[in-house]
Protein backbone atom coordinates (compact mmCIF):
# COMPACT_ATOMS: atom_id res chain seq x y z
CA UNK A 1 -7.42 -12.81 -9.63
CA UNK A 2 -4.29 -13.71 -8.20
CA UNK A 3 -2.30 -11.84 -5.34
CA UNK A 4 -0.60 -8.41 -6.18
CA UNK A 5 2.54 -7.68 -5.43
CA UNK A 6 3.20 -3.56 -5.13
CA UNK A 7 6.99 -3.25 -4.26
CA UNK A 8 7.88 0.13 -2.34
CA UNK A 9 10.58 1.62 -3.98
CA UNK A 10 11.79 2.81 -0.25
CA UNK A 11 13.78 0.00 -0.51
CA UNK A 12 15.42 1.30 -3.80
CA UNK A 13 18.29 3.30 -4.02
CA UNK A 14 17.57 6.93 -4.60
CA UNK A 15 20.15 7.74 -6.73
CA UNK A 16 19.30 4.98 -9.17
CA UNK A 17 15.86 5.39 -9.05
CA UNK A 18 14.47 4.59 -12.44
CA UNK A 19 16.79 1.95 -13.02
CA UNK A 20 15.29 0.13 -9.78
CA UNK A 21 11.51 0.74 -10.76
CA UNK A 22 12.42 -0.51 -14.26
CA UNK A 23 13.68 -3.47 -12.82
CA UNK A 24 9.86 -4.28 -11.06
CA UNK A 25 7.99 -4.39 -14.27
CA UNK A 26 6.70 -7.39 -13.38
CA UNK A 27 5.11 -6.21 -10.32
CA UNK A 28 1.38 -5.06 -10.24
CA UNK A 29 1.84 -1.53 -9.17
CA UNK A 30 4.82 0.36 -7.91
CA UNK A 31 4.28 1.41 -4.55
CA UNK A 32 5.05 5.06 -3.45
CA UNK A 33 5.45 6.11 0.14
CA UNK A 34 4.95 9.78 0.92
CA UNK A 35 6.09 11.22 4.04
CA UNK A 36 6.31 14.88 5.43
CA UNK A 37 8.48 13.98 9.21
CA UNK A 38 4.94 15.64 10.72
CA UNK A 39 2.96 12.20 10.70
CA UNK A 40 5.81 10.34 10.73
CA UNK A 41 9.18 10.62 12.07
CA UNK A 42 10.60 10.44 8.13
CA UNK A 43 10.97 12.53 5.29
CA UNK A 44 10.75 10.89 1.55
CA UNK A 45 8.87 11.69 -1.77
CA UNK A 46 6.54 14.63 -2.65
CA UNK A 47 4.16 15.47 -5.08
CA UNK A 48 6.56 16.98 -7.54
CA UNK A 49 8.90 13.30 -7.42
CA UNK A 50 5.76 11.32 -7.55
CA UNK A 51 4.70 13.54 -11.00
CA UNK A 52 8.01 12.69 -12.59
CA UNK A 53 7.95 8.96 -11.63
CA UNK A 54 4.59 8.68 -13.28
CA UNK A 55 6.22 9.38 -16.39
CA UNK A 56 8.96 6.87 -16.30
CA UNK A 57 7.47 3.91 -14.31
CA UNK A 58 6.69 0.70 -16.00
CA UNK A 59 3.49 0.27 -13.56
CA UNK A 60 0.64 2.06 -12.53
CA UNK A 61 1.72 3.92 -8.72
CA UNK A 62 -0.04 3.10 -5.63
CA UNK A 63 0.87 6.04 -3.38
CA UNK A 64 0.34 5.68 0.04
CA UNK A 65 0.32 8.81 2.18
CA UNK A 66 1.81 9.19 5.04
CA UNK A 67 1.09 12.60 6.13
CA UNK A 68 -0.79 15.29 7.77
CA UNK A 69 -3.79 17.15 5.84
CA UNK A 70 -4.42 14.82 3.54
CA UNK A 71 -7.74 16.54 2.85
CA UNK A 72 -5.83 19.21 1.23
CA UNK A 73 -2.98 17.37 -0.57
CA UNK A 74 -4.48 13.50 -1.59
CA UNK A 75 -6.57 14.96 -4.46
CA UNK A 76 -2.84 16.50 -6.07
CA UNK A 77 -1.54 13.03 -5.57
CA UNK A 78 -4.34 11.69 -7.65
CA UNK A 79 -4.17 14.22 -10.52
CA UNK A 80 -0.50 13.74 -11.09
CA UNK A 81 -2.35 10.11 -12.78
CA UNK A 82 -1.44 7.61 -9.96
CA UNK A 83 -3.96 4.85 -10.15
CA UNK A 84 -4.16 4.63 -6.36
CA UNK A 85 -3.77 7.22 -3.54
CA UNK A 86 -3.98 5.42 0.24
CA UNK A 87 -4.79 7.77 2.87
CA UNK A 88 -4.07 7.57 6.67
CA UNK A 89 -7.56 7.29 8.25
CA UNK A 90 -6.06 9.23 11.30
CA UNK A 91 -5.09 11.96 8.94
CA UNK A 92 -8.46 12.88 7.39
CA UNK A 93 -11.53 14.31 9.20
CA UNK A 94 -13.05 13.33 6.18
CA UNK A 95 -12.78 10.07 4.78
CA UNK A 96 -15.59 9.53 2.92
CA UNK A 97 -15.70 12.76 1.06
CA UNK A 98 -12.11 12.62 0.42
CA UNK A 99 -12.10 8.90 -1.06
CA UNK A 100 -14.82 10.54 -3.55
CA UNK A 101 -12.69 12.69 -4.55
CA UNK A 102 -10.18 10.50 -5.38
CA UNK A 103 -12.46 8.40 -7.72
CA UNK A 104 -13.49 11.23 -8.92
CA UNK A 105 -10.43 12.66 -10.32
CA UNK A 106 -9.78 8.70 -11.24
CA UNK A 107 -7.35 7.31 -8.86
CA UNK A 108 -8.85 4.15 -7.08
CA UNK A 109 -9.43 5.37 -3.10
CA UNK A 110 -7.38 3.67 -0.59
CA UNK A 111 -7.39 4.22 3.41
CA UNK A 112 -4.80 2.54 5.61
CA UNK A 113 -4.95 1.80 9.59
CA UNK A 114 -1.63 1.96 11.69
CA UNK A 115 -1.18 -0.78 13.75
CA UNK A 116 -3.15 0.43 17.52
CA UNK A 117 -6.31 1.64 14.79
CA UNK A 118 -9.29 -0.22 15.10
CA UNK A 119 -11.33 -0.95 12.48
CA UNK A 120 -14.61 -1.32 13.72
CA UNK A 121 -15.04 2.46 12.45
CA UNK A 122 -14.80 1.59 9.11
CA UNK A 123 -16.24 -1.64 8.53
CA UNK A 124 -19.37 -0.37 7.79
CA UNK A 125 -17.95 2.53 5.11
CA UNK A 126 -16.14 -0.23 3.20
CA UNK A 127 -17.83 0.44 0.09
CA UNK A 128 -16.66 3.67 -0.09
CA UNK A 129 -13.24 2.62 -0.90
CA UNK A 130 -11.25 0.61 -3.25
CA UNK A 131 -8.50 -0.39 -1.08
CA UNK A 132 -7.82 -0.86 3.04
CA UNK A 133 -4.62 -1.21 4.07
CA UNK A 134 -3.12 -2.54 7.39
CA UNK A 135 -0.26 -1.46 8.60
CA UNK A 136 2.29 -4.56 9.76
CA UNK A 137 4.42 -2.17 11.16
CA UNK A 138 4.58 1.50 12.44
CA UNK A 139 4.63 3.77 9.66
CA UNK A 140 8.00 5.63 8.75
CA UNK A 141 10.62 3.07 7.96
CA UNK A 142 11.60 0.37 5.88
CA UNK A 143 13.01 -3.00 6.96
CA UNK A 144 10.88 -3.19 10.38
CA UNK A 145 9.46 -6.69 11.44
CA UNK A 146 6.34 -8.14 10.90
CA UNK A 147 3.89 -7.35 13.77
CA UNK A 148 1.54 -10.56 13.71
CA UNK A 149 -0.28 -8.97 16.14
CA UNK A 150 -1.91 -7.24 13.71
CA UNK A 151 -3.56 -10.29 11.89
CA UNK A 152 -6.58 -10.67 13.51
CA UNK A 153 -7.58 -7.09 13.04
CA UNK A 154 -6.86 -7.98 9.08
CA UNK A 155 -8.85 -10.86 9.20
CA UNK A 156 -11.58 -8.83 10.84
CA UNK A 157 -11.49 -6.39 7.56
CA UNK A 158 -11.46 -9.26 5.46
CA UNK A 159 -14.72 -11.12 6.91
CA UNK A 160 -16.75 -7.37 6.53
CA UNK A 161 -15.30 -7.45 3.10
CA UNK A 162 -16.75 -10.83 2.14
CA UNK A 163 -19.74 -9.95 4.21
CA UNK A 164 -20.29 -6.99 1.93
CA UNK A 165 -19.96 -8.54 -0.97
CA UNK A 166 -18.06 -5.43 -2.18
CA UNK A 167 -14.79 -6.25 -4.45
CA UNK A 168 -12.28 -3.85 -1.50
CA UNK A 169 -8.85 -5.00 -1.70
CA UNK A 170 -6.93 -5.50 1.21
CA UNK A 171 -3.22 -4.59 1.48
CA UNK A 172 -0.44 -5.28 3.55
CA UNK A 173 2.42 -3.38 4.21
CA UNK A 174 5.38 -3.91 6.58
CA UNK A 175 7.82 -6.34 6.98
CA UNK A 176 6.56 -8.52 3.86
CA UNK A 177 9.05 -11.14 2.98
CA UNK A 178 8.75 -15.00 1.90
CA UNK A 179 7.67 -16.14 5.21
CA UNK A 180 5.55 -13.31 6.57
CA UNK A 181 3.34 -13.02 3.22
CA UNK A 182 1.56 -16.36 3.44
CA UNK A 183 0.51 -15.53 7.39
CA UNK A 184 -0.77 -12.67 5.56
CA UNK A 185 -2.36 -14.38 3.21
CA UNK A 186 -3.88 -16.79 5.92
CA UNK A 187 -5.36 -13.53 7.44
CA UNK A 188 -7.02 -12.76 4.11
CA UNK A 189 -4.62 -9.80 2.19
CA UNK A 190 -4.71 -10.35 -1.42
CA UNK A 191 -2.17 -7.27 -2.26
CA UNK A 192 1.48 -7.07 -0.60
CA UNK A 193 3.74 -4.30 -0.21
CA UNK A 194 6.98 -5.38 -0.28
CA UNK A 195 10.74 -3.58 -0.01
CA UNK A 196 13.55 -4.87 1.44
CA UNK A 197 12.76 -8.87 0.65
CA UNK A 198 12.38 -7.40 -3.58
CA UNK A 199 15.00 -4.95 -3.35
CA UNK A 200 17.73 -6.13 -0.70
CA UNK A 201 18.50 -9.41 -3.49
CA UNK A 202 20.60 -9.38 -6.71
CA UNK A 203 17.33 -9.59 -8.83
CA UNK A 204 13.90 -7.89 -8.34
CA UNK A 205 12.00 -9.54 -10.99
CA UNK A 206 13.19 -12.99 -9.27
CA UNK A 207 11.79 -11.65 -5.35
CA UNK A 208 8.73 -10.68 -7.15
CA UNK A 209 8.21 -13.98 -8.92
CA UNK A 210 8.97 -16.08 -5.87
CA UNK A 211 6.90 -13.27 -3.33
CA UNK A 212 3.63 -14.02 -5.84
CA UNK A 213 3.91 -17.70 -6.14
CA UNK A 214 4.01 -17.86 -1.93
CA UNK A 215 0.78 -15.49 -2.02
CA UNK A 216 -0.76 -17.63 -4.26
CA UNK A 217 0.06 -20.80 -3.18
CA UNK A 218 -2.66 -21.86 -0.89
CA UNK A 219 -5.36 -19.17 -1.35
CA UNK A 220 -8.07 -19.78 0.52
């Protein structure tokens, strides 16, 4: 399996919504950031937007949330049909249970780790989830730099992942562009979020095309 690429349509522009996500067909999944100004300082999509972009998107969504008591509201994500929810692991006092009941209602169960969250609490739960994402930036905003300073931490999740023999992808998101996704890659992700370097261009498809051939180029 090659590398996915899951553009966040944070980078889109609002008002043209569907016309942007129709424009990422090509893309793996359409990423979805949700966030409620309480977890972060940022207010974007809720479960009522993310129902009604289900019906029109072109690819399956993989909503990351990025708010508070996500016990409560992940499993409302999930039944609105997205194929992947991502919840903050310093949201939940639950993890485990909650990623259950994600799968259970379908949706494949994702947890992502700001930047200053270690993941030695989690390595050993890593079958209990579909997806871990690291955070290359501080949650909230779109167009923020790379932090490489995050890389070892995602090649740490990456060697439990092969160690476990478990089939756990691992996501990046946060200042993804052309020359950031292959350090990435280096590290070990296999699935890039990326919104400015698809959107900021004159043609999506074209980012997307030229994002997946640098993920792919020298996979190790």
């Amino acid at each position: 399996m090659g590398a996915r690429i899951n553009p966040s349509i944070l980078a889109a522009d609002f008002v043209n919504l569907e016309r942007d996500v129709a424009s990422i067909a090509s893309a793996d999944f359409v990423h979805v950031d949700v966030m409620d100004n309480h977890f972060v300082p940022n207010l974007t999509f809720g479960l009522q937007m993310v129902g009604r972009l289900q019906d029109v998107s072109p690819r399956p969504l993989d909503v990351h949330l990025m708010i508070t008591d996500v016990d409560r509201w992940a499993p409302d994500y999930a039944k609105t049909g997205a194929a992947s929810v991502t919840f903050h692991s310093e949201a939940t006092e639950h993890p485990v249970e909650l990623a259950r009941t994600l799968r259970s209602l379908g949706a494949r169960a994702g947890i992502a780790l700001k930047p200053g969250t270690a993941a030695e609490p989690l390595l050993d739960l890593l079958h209990e989830f579909d997806q871990v994402l690291i955070m290359t930036v501080e949650p909230g905003f779109g167009g923020q730099s790379f932090m490489v300073s995050t890389m070892p931490k995602l090649a740490q999740v990456r060697e439990a992942i092969t160690r476990a023999g478990t089939d756990v992808w691992l996501q990046v998101d946060g200042g993804v562009d052309l020359t950031t996704i292959e350090i990435a890659r280096d590290a070990g992700a296999d699935t890039f979020v990326a919104g400015s370097a698809v959107f900021r261009g004159s043609d999506p498809a074209e980012q997307i095309a030229a994002l997946r051939a640098a993920a792919d180029g020298h996979r190790h």
